[in-house]
N, C-alpha and C. Protein backbone atom coordinates (compact mmCIF):
# COMPACT_ATOMS: atom_id res chain seq x y z
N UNK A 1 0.84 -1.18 0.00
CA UNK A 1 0.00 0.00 0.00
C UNK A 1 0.88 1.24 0.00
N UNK A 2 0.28 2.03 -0.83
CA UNK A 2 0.98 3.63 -0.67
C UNK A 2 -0.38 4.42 -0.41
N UNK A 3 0.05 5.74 -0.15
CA UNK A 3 -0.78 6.74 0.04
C UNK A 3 -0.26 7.96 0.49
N UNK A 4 -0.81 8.76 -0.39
CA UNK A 4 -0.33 10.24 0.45
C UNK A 4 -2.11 11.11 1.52
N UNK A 5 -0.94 11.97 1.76
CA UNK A 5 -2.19 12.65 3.25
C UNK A 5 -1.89 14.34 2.59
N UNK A 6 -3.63 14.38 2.36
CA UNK A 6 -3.52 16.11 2.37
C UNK A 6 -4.62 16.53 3.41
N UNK A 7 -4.58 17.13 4.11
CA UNK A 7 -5.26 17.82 5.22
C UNK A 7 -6.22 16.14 5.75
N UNK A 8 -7.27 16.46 5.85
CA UNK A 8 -8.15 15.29 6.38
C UNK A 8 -8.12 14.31 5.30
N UNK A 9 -7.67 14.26 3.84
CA UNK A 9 -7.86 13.37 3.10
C UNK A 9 -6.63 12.56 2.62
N UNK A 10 -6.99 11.11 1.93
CA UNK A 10 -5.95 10.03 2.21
C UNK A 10 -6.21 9.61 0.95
N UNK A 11 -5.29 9.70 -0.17
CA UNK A 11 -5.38 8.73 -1.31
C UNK A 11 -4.62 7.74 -1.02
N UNK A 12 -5.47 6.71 -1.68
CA UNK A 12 -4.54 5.31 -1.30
C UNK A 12 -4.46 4.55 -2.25
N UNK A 13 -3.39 3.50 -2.30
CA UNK A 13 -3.28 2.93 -3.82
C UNK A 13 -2.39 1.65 -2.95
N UNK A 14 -4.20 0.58 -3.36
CA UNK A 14 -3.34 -1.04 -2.71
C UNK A 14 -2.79 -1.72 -4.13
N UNK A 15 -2.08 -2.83 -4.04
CA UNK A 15 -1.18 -3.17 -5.53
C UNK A 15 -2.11 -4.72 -5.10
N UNK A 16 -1.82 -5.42 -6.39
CA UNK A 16 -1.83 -6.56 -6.51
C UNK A 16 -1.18 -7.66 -5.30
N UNK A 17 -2.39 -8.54 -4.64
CA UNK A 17 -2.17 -9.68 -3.44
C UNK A 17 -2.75 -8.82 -2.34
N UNK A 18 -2.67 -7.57 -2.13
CA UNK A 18 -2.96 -6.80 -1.03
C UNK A 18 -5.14 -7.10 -0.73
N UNK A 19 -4.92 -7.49 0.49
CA UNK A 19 -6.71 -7.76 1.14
C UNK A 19 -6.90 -6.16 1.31
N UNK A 20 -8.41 -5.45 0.82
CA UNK A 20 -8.67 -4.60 1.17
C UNK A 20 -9.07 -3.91 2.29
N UNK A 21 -10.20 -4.85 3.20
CA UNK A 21 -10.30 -4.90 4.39
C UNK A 21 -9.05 -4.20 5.46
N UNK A 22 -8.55 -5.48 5.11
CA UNK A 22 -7.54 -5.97 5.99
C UNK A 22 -6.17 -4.69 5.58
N UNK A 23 -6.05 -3.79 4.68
CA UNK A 23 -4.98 -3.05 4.85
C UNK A 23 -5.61 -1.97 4.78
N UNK A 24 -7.00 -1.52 4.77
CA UNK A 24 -7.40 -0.36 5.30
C UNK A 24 -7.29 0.20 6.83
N UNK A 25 -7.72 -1.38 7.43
CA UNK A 25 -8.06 -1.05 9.01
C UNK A 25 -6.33 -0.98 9.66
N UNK A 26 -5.13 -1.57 8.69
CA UNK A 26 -3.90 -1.57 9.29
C UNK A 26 -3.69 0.56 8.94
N UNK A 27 -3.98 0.69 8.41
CA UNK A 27 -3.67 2.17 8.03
C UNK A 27 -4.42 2.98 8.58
N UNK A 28 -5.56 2.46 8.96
CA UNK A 28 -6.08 3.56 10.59
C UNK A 28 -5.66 2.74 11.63
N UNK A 29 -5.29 2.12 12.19
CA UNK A 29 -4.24 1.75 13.21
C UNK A 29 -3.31 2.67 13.19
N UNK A 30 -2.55 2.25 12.02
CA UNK A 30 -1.09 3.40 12.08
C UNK A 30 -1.38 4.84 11.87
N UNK A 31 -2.11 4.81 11.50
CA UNK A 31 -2.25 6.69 11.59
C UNK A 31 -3.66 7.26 12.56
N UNK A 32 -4.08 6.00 13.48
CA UNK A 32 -5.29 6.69 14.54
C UNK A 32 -5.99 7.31 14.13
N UNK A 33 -6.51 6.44 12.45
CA UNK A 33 -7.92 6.93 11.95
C UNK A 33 -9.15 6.39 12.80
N UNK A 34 -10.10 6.94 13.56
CA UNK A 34 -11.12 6.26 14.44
C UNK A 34 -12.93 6.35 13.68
N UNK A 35 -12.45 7.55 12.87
CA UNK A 35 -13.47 7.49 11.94
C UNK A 35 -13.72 7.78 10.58
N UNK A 36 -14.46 7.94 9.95
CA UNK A 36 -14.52 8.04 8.65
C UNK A 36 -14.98 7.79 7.84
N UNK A 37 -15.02 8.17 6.47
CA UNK A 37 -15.46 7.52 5.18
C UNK A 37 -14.40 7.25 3.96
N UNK A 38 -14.79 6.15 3.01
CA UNK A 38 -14.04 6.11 1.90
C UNK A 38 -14.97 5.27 0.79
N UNK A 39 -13.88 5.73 -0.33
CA UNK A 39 -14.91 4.95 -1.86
C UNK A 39 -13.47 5.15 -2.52
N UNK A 40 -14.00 3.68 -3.64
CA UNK A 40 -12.74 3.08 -4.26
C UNK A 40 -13.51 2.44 -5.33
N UNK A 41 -12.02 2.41 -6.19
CA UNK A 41 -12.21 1.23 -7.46
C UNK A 41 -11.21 0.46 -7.64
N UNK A 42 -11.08 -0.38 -9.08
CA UNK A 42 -10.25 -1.13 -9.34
C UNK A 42 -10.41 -2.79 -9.76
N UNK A 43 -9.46 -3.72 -9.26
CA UNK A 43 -9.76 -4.53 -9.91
C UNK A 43 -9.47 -5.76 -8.87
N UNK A 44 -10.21 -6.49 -8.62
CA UNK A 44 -10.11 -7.83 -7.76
C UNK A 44 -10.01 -9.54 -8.47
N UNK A 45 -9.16 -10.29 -7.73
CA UNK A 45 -9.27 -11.28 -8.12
C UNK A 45 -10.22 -12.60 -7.40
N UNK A 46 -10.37 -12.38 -6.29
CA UNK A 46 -11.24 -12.81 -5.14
C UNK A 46 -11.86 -11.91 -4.05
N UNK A 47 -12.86 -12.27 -3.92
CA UNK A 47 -14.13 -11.32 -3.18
C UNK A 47 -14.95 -12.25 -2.17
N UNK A 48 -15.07 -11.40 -1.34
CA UNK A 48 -16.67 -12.91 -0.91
C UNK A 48 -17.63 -10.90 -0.05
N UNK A 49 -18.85 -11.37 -0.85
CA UNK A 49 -19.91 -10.54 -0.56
C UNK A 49 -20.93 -11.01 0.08
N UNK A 50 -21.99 -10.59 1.17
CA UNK A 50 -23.06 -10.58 2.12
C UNK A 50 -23.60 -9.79 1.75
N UNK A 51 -25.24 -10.59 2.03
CA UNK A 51 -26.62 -9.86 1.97
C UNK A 51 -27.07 -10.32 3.37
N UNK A 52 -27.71 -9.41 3.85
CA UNK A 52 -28.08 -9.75 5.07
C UNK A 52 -30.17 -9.88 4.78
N UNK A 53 -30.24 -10.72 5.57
CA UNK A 53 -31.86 -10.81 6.16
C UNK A 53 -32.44 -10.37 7.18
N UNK A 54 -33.31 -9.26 7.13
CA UNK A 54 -34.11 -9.32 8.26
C UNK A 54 -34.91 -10.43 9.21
N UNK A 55 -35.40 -11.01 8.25
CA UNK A 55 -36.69 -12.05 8.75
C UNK A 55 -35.67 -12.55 9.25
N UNK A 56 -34.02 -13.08 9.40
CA UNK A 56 -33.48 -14.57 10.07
C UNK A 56 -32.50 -13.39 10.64
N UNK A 57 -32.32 -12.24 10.66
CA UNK A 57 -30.91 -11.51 11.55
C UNK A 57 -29.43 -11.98 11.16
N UNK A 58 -29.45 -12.41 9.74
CA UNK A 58 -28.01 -13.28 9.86
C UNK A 58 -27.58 -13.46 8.13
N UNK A 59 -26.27 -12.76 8.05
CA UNK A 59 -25.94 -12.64 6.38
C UNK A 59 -26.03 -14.09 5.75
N UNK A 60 -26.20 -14.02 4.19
CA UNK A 60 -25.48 -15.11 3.42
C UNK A 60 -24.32 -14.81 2.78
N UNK A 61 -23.54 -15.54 2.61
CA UNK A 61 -22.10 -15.08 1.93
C UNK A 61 -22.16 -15.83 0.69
N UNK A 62 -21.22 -15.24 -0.32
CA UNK A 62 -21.11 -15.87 -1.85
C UNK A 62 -19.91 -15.93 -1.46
N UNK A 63 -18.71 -16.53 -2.19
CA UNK A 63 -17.64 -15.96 -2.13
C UNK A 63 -17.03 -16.28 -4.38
N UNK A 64 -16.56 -14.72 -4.70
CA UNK A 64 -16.44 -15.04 -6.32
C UNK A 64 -14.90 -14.94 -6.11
N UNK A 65 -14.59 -15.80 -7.65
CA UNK A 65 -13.13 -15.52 -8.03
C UNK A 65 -13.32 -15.58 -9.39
N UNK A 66 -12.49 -15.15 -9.95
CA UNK A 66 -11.74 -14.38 -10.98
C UNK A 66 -11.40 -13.03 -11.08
N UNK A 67 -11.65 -12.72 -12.13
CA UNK A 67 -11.47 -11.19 -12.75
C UNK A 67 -12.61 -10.39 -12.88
N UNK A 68 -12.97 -9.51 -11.50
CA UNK A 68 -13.76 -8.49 -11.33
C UNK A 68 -13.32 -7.00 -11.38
N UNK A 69 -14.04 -6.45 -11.92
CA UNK A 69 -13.73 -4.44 -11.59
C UNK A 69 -14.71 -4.39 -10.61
N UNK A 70 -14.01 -3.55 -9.53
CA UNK A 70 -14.66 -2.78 -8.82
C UNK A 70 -15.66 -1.10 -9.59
N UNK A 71 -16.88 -1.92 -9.84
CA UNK A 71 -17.85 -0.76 -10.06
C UNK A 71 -17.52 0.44 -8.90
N UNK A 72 -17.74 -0.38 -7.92
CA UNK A 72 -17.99 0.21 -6.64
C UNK A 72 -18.08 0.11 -5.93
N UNK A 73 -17.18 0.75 -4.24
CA UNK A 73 -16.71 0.23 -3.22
C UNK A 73 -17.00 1.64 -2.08
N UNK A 74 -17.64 1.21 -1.58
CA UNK A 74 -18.09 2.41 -0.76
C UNK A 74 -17.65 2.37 1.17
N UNK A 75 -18.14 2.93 1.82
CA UNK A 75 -17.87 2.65 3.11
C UNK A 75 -17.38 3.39 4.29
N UNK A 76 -17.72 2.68 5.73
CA UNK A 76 -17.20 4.03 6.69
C UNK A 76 -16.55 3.56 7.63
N UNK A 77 -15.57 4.02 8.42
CA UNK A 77 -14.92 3.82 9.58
C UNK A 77 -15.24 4.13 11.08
N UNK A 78 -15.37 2.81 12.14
CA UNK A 78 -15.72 3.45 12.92
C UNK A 78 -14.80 2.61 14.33
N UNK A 79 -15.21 2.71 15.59
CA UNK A 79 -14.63 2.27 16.35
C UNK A 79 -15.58 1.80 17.22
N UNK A 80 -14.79 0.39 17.26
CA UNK A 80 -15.34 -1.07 18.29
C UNK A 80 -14.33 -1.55 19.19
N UNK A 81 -14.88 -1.65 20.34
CA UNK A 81 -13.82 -2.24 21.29
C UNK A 81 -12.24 -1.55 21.10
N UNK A 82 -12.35 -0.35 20.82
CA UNK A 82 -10.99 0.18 20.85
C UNK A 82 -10.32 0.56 19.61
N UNK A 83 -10.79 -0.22 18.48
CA UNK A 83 -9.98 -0.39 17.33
C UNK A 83 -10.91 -0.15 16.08
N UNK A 84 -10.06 0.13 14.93
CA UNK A 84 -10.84 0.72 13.75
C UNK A 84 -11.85 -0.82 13.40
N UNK A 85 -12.85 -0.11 12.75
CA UNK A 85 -13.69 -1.36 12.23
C UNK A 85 -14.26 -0.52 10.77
N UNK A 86 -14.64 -1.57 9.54
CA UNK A 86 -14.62 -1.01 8.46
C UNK A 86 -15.95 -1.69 8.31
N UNK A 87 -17.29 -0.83 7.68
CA UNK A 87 -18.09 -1.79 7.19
C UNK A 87 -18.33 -0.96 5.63
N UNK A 88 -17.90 -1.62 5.35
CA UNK A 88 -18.01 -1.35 3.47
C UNK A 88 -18.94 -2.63 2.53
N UNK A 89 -19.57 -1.72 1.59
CA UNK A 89 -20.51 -2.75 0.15
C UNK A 89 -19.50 -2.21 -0.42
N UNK A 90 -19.31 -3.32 -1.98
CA UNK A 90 -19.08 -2.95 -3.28
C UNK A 90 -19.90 -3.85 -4.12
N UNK A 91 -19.81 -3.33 -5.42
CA UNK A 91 -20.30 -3.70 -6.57
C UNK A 91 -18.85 -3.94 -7.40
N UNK A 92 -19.78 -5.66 -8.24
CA UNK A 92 -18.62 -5.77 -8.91
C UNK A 92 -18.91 -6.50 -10.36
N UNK A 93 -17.69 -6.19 -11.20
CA UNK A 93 -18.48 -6.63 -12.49
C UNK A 93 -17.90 -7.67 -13.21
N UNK A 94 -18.06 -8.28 -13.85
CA UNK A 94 -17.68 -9.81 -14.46
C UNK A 94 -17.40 -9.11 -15.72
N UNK A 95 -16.64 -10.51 -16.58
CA UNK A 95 -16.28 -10.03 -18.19
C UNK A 95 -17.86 -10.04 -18.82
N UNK A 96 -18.56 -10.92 -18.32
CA UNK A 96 -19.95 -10.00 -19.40
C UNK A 96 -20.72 -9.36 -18.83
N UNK A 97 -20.01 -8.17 -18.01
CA UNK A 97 -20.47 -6.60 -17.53
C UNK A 97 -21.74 -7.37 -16.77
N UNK A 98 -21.98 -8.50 -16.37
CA UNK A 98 -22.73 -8.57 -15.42
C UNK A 98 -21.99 -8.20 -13.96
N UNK A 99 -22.96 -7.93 -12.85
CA UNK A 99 -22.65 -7.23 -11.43
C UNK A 99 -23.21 -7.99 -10.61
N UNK A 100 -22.26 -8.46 -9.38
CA UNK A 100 -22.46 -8.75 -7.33
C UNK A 100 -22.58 -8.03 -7.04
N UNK A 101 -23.15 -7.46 -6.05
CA UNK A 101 -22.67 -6.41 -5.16
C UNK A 101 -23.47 -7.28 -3.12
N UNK A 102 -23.11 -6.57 -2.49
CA UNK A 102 -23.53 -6.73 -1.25
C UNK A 102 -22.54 -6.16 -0.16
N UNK A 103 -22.22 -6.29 1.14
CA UNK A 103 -21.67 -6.30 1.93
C UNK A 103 -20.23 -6.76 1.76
N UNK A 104 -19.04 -6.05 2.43
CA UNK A 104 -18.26 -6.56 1.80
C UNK A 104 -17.07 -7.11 2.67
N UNK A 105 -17.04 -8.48 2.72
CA UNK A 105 -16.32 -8.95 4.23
C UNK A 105 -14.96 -8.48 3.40
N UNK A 106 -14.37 -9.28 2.81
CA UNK A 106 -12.72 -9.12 2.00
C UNK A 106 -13.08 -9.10 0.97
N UNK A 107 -11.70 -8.73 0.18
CA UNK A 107 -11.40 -8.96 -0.98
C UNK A 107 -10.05 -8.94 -1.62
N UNK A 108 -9.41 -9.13 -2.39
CA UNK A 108 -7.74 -9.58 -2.81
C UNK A 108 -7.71 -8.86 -4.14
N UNK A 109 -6.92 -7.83 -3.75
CA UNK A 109 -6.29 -6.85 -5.20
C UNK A 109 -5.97 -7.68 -6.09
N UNK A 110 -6.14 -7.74 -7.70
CA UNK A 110 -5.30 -8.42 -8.64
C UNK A 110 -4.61 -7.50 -9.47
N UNK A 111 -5.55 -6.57 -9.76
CA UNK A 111 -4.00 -4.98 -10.49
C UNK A 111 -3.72 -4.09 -9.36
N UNK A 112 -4.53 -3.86 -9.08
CA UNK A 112 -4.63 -2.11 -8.46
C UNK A 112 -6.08 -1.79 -7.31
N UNK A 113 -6.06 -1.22 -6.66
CA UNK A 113 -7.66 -0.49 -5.91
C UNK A 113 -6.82 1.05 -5.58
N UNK A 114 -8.04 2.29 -5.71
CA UNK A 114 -7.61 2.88 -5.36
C UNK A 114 -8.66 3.59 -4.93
N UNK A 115 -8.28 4.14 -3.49
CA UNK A 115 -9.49 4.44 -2.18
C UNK A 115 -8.74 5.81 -2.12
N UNK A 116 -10.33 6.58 -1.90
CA UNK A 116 -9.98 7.97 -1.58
C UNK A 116 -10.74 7.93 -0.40
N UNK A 117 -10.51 8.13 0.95
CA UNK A 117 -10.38 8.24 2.51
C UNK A 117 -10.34 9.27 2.78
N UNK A 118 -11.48 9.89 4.22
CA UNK A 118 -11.88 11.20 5.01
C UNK A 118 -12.04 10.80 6.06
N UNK A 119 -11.06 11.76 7.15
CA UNK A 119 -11.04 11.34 7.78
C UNK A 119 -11.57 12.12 8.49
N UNK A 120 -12.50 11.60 9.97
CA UNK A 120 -13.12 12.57 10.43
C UNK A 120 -12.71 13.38 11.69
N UNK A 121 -13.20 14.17 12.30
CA UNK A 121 -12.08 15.05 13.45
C UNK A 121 -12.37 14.27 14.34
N UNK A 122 -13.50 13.77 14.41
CA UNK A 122 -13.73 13.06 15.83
C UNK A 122 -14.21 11.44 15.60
N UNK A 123 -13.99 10.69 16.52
CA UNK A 123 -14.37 9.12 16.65
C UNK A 123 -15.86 8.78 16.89
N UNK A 124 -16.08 7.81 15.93
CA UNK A 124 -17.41 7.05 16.23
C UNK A 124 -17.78 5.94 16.24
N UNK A 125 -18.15 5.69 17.35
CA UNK A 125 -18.51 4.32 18.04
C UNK A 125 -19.58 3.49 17.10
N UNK A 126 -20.10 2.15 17.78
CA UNK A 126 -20.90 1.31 17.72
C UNK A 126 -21.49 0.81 18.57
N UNK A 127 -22.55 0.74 18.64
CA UNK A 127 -23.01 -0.30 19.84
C UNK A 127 -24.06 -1.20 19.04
N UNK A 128 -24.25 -2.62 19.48
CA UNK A 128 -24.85 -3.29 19.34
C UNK A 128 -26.66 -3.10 19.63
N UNK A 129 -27.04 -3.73 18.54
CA UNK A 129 -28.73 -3.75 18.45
C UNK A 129 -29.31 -4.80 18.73
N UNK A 130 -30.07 -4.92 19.79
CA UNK A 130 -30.49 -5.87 20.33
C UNK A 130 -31.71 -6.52 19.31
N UNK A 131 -32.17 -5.57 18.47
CA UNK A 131 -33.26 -6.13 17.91
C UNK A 131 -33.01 -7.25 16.79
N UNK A 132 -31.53 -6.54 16.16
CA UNK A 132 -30.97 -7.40 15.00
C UNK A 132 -30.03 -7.83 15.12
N UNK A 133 -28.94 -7.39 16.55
CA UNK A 133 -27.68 -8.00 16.35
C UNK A 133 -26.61 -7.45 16.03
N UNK A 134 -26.72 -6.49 14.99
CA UNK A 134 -25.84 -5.93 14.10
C UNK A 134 -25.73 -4.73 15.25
N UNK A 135 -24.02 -3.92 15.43
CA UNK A 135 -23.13 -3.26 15.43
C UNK A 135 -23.67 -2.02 15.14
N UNK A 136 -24.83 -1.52 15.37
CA UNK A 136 -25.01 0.16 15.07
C UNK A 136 -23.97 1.10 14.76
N UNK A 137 -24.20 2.10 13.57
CA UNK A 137 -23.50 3.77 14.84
C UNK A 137 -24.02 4.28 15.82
N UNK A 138 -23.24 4.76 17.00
CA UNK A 138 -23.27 5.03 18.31
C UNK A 138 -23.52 6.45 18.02
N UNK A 139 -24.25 7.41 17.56
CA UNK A 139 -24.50 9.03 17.28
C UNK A 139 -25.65 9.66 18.66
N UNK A 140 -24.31 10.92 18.78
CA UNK A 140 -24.42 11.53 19.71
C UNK A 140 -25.96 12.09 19.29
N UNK A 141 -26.80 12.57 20.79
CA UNK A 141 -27.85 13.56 20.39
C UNK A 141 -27.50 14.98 19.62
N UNK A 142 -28.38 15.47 18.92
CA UNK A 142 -28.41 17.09 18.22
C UNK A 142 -28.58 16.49 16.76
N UNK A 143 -28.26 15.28 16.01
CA UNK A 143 -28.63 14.59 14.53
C UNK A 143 -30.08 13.76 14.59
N UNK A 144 -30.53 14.22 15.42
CA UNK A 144 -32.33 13.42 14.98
C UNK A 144 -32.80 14.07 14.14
């Protein structure tokens, strides 16, 4: 991974073998990103995407390989138990321009991804939802 830093914002550029997930949340570690947003493109060789259900509270996973473009990779940063947590969707497209998209646990660079990252002044939590399970944002009162 490279990246440069201009004021709150972070271009980033993962190479080929690099997990997306997994070297975003190492780069708010090292630089005590606690919150945030980012969106990216590029090109993957393995993915595995989630749709989640209401009626059962509990994702299904696909997992694809080959040669996908990232249509689109969206997502925000927040903080759990101390440490950055990433929950990002992308969309993705096959050689006959058909598209996955869902939830996006990992995925494995095969050329290039490149994420443009904001970072925010202040940290935002999660707390858990009892109704579904799922990891809320934790938002202060004055945004109702």
């Amino acid at each position: 991974m490279k990246y440069f830093v201009f004021g709150s914002n972070y271009v980033v550029r993962l190479d080929a073998g690099e997990k997306i997930v997994e070297t975003l949340i190492a780069l708010c570690e090292r630089d005590g990103i606690g919150s945030g947003f980012f969106h990216g493109l590029g090109a993957v060789g393995e993915a595995e995407l989630g749709h989640f259900d209401p009626a059962t509270n509990d994702y299904s996973w696909i997992k694809l390989s080959g040669p996908y473009e990232i249509v689109a990779l969206y997502g925000n940063i927040t903080v759990v138990d101390g440490k950055p947590f990433i929950h990002a969707h992308a969309v993705l497209g096959d050689n006959t321009f058909a598209v996955r998209g869902g939830h996006l646990r990992e995925a494995v660079v095969s050329v290039t991804c490149e994420v443009t990252l904001t970072r925010f002044r202040d940290d935002i939590g999660r707390r858990k939802d009892g109704a579904t399970g799922l990891s809320l944002l934790d938002l202060k009162p004055g945004g109702e």
